[in-house]
Protein backbone atom coordinates (compact mmCIF):
# COMPACT_ATOMS: atom_id res chain seq x y z
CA UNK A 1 -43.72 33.01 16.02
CA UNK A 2 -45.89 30.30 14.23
CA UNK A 3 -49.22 28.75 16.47
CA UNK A 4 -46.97 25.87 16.37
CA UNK A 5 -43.83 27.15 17.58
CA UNK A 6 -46.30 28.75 20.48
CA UNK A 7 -47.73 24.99 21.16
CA UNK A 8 -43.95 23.28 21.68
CA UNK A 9 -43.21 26.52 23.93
CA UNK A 10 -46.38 25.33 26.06
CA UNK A 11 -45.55 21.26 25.78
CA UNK A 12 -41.91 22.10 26.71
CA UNK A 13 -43.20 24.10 30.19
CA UNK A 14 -45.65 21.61 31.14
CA UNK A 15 -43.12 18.74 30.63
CA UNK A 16 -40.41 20.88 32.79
CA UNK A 17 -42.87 22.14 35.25
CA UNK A 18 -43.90 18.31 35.61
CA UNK A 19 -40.19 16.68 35.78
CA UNK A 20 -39.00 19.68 38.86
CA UNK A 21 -42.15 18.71 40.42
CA UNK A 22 -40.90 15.36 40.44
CA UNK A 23 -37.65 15.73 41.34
CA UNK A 24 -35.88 14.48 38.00
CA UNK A 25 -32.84 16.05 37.39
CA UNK A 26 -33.36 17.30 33.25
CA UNK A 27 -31.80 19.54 30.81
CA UNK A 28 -33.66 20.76 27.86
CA UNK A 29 -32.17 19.77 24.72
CA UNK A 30 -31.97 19.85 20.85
CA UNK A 31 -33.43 22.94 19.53
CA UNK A 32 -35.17 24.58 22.01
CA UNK A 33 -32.08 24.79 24.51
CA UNK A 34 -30.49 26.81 21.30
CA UNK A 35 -33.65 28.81 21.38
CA UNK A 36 -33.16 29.37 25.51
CA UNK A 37 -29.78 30.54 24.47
CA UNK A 38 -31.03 33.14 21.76
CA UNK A 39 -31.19 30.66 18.63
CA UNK A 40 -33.88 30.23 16.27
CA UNK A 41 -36.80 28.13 17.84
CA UNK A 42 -37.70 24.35 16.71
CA UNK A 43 -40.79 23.24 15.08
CA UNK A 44 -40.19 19.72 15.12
CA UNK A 45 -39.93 18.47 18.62
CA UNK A 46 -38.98 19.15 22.11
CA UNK A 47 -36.50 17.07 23.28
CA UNK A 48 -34.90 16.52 27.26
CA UNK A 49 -31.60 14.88 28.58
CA UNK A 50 -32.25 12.73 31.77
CA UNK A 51 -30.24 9.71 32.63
CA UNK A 52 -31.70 6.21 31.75
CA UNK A 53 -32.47 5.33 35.45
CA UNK A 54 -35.09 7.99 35.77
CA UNK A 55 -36.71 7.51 32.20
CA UNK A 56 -39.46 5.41 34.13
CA UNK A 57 -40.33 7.52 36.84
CA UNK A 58 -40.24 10.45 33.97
CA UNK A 59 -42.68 8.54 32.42
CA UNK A 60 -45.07 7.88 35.07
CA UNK A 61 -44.85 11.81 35.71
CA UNK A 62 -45.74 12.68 32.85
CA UNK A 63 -48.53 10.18 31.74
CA UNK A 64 -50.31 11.43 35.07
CA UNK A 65 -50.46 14.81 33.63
CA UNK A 66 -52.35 13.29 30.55
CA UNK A 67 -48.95 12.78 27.77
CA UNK A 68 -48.97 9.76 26.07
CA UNK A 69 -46.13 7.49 25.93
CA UNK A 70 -45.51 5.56 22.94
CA UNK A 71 -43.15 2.54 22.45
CA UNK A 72 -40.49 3.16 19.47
CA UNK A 73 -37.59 1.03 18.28
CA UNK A 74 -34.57 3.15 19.53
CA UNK A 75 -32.76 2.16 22.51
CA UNK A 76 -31.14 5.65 23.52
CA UNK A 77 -34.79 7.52 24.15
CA UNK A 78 -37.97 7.43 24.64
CA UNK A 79 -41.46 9.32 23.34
CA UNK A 80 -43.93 10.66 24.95
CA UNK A 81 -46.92 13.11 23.22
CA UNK A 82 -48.74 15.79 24.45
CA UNK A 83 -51.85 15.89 21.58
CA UNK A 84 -50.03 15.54 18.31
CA UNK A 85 -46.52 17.35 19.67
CA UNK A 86 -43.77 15.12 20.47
CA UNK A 87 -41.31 14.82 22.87
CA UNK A 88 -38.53 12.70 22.97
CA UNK A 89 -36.96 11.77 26.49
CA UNK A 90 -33.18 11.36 25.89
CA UNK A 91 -30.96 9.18 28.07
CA UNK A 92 -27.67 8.77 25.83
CA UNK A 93 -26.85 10.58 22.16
CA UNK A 94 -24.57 9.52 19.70
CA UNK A 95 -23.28 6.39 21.79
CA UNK A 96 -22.77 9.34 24.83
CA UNK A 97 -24.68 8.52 28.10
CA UNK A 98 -26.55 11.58 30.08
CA UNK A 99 -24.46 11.96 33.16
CA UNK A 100 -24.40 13.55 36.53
CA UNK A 101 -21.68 15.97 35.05
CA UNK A 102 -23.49 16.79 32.04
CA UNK A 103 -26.52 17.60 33.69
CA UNK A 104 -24.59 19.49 36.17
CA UNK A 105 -23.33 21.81 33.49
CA UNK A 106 -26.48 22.85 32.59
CA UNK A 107 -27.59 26.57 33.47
CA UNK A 108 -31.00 27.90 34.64
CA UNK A 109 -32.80 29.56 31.61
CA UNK A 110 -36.45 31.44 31.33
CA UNK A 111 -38.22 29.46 28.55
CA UNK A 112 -41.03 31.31 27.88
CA UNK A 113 -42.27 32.24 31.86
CA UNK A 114 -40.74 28.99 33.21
CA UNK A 115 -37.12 29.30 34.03
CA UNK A 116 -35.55 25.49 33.56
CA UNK A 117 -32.33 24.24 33.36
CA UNK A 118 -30.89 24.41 29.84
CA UNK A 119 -28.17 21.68 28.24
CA UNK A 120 -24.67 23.71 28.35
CA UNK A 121 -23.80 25.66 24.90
CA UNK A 122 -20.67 23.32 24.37
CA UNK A 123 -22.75 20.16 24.93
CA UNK A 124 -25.09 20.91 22.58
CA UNK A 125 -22.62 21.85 19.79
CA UNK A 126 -20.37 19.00 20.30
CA UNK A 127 -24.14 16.76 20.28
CA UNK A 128 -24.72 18.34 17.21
CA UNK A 129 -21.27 17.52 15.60
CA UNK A 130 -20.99 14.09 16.72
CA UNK A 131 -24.51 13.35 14.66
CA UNK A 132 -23.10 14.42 11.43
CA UNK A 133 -22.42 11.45 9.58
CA UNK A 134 -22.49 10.54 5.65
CA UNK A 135 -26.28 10.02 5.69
CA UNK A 136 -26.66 13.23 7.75
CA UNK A 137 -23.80 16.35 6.66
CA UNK A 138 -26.24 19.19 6.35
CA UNK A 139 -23.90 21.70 7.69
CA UNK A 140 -26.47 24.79 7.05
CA UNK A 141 -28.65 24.73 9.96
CA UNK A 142 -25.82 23.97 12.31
CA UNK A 143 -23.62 26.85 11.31
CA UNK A 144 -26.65 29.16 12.25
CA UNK A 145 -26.53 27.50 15.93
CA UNK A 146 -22.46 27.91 15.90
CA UNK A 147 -23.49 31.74 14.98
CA UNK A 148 -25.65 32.11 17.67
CA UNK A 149 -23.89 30.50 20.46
CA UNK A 150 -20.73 30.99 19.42
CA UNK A 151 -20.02 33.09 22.85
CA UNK A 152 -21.71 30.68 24.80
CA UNK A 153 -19.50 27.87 23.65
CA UNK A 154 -16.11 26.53 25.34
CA UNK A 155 -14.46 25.91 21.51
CA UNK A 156 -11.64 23.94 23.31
CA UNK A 157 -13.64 21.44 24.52
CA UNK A 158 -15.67 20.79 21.19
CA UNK A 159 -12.62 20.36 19.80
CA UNK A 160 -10.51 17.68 21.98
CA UNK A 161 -14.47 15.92 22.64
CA UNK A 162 -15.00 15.77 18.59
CA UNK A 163 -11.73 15.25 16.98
CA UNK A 164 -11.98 11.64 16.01
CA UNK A 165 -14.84 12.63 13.84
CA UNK A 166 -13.51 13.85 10.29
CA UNK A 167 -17.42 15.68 9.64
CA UNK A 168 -16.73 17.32 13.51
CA UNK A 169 -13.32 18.34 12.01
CA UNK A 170 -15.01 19.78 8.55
CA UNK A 171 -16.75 21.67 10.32
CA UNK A 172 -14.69 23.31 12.54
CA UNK A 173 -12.60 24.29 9.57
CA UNK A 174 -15.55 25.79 7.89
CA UNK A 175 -16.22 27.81 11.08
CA UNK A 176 -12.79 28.69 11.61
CA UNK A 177 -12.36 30.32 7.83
CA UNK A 178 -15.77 32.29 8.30
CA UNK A 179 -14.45 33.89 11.75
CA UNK A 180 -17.23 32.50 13.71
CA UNK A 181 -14.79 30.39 15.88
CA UNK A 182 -10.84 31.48 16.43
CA UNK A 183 -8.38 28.98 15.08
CA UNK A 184 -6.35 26.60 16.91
CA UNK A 185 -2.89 26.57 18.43
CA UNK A 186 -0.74 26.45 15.05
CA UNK A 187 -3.18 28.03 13.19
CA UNK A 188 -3.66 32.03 12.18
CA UNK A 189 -5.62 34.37 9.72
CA UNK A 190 -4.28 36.11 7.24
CA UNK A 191 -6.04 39.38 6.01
CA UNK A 192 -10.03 38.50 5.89
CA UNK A 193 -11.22 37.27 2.29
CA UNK A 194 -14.51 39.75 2.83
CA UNK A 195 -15.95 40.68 6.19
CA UNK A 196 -15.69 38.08 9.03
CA UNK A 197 -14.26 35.39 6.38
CA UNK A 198 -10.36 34.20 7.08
CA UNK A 199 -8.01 32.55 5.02
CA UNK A 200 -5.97 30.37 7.38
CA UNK A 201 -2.07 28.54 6.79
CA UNK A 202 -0.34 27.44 9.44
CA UNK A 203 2.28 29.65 11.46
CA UNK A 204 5.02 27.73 10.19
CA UNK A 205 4.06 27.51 6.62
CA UNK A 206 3.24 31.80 7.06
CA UNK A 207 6.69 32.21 8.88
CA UNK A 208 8.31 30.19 5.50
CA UNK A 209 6.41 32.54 3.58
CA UNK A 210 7.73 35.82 4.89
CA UNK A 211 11.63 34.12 4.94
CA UNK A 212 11.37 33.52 1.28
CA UNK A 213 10.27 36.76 0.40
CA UNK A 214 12.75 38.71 2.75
């Protein structure tokens, strides 16, 4: 692990630690909850889901323990630093408000020697999918997280949460014809193309298939 990989570990404690202390219901987000859940570990940021009506209190936590908070232009978050590292204070994603219910879902995970609670596995996938956009369709980095959580993850849900977005869709595809995810109702693999990797056809153009050649 790089020094600075080690320094967002530290930032993301102290800002947990500081938030239970205060009594604000969190979730760690973005890409260290996929480390919590036995992904590969940011080196960007450390980000946390808390509804908008305790982003002030947050803030007045977390100043007191010497952060700084910095205005910025978005209207979904805010950022506060601890030195140079940043962390961004998340209220609402991708037009999606933090909730009671998504909070709720969240799980109790040991981040480093602090056990916090940790954004659910499907949350954070369907999160992930619902950013891709035409400006932003790197698919690489997120089919590492699908890899990794993949067991974690209710696929159902990501599915019926994402489906109005064609990129979400892509996707899912993708991860369907490597055999990281299973496909849907309607939907079965043939004989793998090379290990883990399905070809897929729907049953009823298979079950056309077989009739023509019997």
């Amino acid at each position: 692990m790089s020094a600075l990989e080690s320094d967002l570990i530290e930032t993301t404690k102290l800002v947990a630690v500081t938030l239970k202390k205060a009594h604000i219901p969190f979730a760690l987000a973005g890409g260290y909850a996929v480390y919590a859940r036995g992904g590969p570990p940011s080196v960007h940021d450390t980000d946390f889901f808390l509804r908008e009506a305790d982003v002030p209190r947050a803030i007045d936590a977390l100043t007191e323990v010497g952060l700084k908070h910095e205005a910025c232009p978005e209207d979904w978050l805010v950022k506060v630093f601890h030195h140079d590292r940043l962390v961004d204070l998340i209220h609402a994603a991708n037009g999606r408000p933090v909730t009671d219910e998504m909070l709720d879902r969240a799980e109790e995970v040991e981040v480093g020697s602090v056990r916090m609670p940790v954004l659910d596995a499907s949350d954070i996938l369907i999160g992930k999918l619902l950013a891709l956009s035409a400006h932003h369709c790197n698919m690489s980095p997120l089919l590492a997280v699908a890899r990794s959580l993949r067991e974690q993850v209710d696929w159902e849900r990501v599915r019926e949460t994402t489906a109005d977005s064609p990129y979400a869709r892509a996707f899912l595809t993708l991860t369907d014809g490597l055999g990281i995810t299973a496909p849907p109702e309607g939907m079965q693999g043939t004989q793998p193309v090379h290990e883990g990797v399905f070809s897929l056809a729907s049953t009823t153009t298979h079950d056309k298939s077989e009739e023509e050649s019997a």
